[in-house]
Structure formats: structure tokens, C-alpha cells
PDB file of N, CA and C in Angstrom:
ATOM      1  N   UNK A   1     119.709 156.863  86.055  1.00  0.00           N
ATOM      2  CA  UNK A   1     118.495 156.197  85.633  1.00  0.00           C
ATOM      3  C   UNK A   1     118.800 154.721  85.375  1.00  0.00           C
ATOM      4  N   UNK A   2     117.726 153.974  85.645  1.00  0.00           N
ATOM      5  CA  UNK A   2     118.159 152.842  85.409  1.00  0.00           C
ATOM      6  C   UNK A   2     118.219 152.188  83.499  1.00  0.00           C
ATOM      7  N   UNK A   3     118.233 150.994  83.724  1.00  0.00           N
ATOM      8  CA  UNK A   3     118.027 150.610  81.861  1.00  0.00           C
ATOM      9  C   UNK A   3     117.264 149.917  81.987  1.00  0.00           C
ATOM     10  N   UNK A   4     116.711 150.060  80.886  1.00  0.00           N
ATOM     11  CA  UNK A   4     115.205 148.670  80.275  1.00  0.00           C
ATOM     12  C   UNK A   4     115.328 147.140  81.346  1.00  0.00           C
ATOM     13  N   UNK A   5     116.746 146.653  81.043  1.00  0.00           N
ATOM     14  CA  UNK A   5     117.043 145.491  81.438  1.00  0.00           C
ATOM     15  C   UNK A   5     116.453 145.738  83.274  1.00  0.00           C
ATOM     16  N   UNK A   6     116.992 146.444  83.401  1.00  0.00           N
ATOM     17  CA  UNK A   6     116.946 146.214  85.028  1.00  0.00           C
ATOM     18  C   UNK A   6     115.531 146.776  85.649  1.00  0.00           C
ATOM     19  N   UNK A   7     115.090 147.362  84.538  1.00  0.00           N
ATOM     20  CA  UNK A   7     113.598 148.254  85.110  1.00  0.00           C
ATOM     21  C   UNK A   7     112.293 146.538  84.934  1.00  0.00           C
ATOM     22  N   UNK A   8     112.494 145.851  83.915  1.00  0.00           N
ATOM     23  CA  UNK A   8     111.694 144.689  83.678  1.00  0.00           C
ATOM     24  C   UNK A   8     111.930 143.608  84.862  1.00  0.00           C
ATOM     25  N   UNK A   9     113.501 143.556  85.046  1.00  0.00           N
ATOM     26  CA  UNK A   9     113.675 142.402  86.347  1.00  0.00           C
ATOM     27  C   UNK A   9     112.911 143.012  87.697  1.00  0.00           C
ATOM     28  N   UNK A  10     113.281 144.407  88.076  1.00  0.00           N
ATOM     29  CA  UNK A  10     112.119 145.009  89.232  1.00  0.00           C
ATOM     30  C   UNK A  10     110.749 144.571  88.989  1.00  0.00           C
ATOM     31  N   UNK A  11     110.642 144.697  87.423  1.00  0.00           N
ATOM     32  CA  UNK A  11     109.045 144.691  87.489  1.00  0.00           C
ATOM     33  C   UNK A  11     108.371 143.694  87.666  1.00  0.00           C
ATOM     34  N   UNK A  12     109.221 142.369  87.391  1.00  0.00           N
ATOM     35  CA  UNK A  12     108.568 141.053  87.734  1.00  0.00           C
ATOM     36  C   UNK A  12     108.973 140.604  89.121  1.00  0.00           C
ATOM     37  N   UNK A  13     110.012 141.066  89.466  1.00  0.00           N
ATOM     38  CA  UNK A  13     110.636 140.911  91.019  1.00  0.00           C
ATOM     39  C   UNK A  13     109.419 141.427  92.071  1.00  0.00           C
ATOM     40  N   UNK A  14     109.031 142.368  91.453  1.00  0.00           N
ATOM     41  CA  UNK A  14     108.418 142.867  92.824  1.00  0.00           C
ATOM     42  C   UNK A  14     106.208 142.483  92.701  1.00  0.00           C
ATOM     43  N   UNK A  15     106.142 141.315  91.921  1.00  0.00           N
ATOM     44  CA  UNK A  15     104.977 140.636  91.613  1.00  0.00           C
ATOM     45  C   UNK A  15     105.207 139.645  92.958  1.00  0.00           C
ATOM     46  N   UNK A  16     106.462 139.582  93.194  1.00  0.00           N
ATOM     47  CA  UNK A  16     106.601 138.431  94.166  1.00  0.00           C
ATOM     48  C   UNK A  16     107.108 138.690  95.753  1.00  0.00           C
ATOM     49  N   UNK A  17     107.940 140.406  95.367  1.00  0.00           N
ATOM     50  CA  UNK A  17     108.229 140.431  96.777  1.00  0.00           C
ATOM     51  C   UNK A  17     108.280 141.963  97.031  1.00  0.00           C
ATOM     52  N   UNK A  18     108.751 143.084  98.138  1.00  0.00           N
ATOM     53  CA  UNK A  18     108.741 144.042  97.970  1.00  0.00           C
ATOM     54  C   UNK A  18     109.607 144.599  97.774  1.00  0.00           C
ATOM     55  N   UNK A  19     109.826 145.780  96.614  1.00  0.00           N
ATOM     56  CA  UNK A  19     111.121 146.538  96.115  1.00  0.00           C
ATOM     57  C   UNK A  19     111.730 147.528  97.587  1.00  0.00           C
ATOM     58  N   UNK A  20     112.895 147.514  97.323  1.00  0.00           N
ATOM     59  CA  UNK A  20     113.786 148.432  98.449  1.00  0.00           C
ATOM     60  C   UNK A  20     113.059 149.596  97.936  1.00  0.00           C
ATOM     61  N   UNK A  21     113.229 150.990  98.828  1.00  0.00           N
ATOM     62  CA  UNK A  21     112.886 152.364  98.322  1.00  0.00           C
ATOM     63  C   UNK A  21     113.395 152.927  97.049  1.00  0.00           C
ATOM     64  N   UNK A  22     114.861 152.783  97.147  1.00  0.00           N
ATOM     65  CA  UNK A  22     115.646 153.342  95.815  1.00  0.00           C
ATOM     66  C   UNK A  22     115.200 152.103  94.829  1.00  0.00           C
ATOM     67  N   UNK A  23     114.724 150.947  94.799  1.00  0.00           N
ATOM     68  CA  UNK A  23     114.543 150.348  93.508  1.00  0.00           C
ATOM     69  C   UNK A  23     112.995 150.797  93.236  1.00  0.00           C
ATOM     70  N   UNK A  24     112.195 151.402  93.816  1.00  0.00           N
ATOM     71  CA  UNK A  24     110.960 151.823  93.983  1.00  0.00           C
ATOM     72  C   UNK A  24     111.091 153.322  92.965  1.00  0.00           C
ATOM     73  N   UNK A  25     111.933 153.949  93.744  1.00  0.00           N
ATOM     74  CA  UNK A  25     111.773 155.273  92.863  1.00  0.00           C
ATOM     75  C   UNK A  25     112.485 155.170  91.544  1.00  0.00           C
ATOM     76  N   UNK A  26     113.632 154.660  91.605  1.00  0.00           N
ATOM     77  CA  UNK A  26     114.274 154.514  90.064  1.00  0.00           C
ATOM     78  C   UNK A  26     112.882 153.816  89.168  1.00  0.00           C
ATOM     79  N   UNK A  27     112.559 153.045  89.874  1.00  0.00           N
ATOM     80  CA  UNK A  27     111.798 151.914  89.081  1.00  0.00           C
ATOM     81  C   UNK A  27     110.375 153.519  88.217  1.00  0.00           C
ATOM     82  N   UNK A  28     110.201 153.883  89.400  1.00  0.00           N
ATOM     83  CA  UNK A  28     109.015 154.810  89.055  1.00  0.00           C
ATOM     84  C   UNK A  28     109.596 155.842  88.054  1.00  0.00           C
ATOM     85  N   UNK A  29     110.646 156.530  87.949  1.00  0.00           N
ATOM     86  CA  UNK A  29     110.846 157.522  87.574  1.00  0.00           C
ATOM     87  C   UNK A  29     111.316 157.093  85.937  1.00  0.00           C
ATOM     88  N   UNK A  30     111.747 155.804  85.960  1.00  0.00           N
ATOM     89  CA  UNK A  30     112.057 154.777  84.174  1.00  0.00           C
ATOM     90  C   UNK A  30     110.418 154.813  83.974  1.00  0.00           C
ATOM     91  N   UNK A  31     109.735 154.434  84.729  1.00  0.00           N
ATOM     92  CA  UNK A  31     108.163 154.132  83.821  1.00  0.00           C
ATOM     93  C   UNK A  31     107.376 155.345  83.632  1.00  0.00           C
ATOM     94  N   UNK A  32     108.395 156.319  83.797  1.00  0.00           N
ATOM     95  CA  UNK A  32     107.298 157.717  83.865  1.00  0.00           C
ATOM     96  C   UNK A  32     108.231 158.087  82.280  1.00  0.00           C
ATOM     97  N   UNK A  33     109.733 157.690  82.027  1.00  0.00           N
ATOM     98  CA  UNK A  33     109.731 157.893  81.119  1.00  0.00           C
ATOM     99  C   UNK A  33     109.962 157.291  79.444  1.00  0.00           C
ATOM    100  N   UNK A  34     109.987 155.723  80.217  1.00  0.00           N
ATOM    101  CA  UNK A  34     109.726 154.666  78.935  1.00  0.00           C
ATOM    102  C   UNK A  34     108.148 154.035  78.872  1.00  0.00           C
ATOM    103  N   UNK A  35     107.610 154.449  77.689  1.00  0.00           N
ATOM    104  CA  UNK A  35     106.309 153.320  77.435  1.00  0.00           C
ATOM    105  C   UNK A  35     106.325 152.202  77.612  1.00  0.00           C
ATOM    106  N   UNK A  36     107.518 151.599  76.825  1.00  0.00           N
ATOM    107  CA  UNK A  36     108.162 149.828  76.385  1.00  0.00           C
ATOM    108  C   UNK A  36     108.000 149.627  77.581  1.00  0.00           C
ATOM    109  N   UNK A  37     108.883 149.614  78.523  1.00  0.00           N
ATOM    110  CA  UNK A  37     108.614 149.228  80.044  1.00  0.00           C
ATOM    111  C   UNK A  37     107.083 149.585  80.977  1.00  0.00           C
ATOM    112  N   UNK A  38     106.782 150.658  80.681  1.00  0.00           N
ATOM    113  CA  UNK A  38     105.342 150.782  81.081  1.00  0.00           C
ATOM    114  C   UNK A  38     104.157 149.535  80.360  1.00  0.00           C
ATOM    115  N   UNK A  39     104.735 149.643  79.385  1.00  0.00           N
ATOM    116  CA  UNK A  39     103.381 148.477  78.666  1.00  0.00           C
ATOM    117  C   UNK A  39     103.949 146.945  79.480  1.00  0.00           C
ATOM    118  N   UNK A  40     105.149 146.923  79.096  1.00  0.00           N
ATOM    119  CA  UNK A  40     105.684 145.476  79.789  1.00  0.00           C
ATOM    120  C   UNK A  40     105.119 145.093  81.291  1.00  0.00           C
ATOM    121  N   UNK A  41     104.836 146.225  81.919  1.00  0.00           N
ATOM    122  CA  UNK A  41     104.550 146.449  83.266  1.00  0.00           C
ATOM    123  C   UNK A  41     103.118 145.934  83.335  1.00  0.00           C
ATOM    124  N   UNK A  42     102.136 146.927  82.171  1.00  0.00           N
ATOM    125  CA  UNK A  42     100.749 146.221  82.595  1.00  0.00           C
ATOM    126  C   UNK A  42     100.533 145.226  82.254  1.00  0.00           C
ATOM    127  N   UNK A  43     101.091 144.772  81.292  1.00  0.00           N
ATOM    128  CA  UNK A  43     101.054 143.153  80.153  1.00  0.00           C
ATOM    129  C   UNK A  43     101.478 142.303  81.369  1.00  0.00           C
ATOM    130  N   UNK A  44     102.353 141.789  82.587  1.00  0.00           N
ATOM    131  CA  UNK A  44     102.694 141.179  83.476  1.00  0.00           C
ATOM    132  C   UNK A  44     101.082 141.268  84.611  1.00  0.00           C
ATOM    133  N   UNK A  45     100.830 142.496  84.974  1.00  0.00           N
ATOM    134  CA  UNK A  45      99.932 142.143  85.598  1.00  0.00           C
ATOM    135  C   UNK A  45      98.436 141.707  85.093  1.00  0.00           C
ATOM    136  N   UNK A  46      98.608 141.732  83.658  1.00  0.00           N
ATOM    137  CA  UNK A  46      97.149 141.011  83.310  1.00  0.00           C
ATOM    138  C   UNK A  46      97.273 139.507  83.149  1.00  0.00           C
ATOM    139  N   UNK A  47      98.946 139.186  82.970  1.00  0.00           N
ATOM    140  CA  UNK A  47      98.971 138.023  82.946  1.00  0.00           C
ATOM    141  C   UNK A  47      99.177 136.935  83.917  1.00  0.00           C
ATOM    142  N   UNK A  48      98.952 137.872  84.883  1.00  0.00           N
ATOM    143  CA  UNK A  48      99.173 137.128  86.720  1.00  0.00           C
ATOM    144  C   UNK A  48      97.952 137.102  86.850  1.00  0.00           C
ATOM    145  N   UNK A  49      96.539 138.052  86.378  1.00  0.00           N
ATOM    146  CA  UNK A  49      95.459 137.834  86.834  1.00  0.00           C
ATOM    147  C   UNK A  49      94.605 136.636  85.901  1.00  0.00           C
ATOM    148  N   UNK A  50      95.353 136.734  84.689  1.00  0.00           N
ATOM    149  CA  UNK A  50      94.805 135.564  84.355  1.00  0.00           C
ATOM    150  C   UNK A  50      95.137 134.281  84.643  1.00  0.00           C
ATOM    151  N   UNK A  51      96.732 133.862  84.933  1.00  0.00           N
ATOM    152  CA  UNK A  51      96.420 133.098  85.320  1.00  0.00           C
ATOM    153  C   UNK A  51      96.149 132.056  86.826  1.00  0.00           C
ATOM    154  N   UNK A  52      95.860 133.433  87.437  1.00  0.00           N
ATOM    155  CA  UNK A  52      94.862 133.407  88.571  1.00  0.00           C
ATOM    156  C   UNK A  52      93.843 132.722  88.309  1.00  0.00           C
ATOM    157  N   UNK A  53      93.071 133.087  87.488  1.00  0.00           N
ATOM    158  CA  UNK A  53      91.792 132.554  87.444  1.00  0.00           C
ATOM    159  C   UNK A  53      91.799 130.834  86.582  1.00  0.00           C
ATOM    160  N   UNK A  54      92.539 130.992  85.381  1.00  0.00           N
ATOM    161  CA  UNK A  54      92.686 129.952  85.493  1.00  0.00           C
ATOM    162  C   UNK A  54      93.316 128.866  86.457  1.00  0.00           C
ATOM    163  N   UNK A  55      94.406 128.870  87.180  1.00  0.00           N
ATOM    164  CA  UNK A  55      94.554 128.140  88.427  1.00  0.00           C
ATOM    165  C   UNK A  55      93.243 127.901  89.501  1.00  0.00           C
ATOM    166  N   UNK A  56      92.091 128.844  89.534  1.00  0.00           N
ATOM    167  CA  UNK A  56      91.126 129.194  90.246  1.00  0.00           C
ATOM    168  C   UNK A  56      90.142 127.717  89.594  1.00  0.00           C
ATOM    169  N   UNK A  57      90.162 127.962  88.365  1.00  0.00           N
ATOM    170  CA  UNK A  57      89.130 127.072  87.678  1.00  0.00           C
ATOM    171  C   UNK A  57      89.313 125.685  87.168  1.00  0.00           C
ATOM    172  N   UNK A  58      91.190 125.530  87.617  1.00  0.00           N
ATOM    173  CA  UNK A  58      91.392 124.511  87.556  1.00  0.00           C
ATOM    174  C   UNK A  58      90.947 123.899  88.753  1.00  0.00           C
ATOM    175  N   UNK A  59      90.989 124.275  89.921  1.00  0.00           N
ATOM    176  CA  UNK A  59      91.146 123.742  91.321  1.00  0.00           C
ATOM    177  C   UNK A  59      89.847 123.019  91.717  1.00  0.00           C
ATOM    178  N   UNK A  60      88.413 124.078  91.155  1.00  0.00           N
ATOM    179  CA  UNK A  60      87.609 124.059  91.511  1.00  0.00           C
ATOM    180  C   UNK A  60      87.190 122.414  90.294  1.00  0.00           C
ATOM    181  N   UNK A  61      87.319 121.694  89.487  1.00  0.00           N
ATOM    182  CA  UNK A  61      87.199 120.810  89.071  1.00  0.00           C
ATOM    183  C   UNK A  61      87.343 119.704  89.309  1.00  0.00           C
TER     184      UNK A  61
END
């Protein structure tokens, strides 16, 4: 199994590019059984969509 440390670097790693298979399933099988990393996980993607939009609303000004 992997550790916290390395399950968070996948998780922001792969916002940007695509995980190999084995970093895919390790990655899946840590968030099926840590929360901490599961929450860390959705907390990253709300914070890419926000600041999506703000970049969005900067542009448009």
C-alpha cells in the first residue's frame, strides 16, 4: 500500500497529467481506505475549480 505522502503527490500529479495503471490502482485502493487523503483529494479539486473561475473572471475584464 502506498503512504499518505505519496498518495497526495499522485493526487495533485495527476490534476496535471495521467497516472501510470499501478499508480492508478494503489492510488484507488489508499482512498478507499484513508478519509485524510480522500478529503485532501476533493479539497484539490474544488480548489482547481475555483480557481478556474476566478482566472475566467479575471480575463473577461
Amino acid at each position: 500500500m502506498i503512504s499518505c505522502k505519496k498518495a497526495t503527490e499522485l493526487l495533485s500529479r495527476q490534476m496535471d497529467a495521467d497516472l501510470k495503471l499501478r499508480e492508478r490502482i494503489g492510488l484507488k485502493f489508499h482512498l478507499a481506505m484513508c478519509d485524510g487523503c480522500s478529503q485532501f483529494g476533493r479539497q484539490i479539486v474544488v480548489l482547481r475549480r475555483a480557481c478556474r473561475r476566478v482566472k475566467g473572471k479575471d480575463s473577461s475584464s
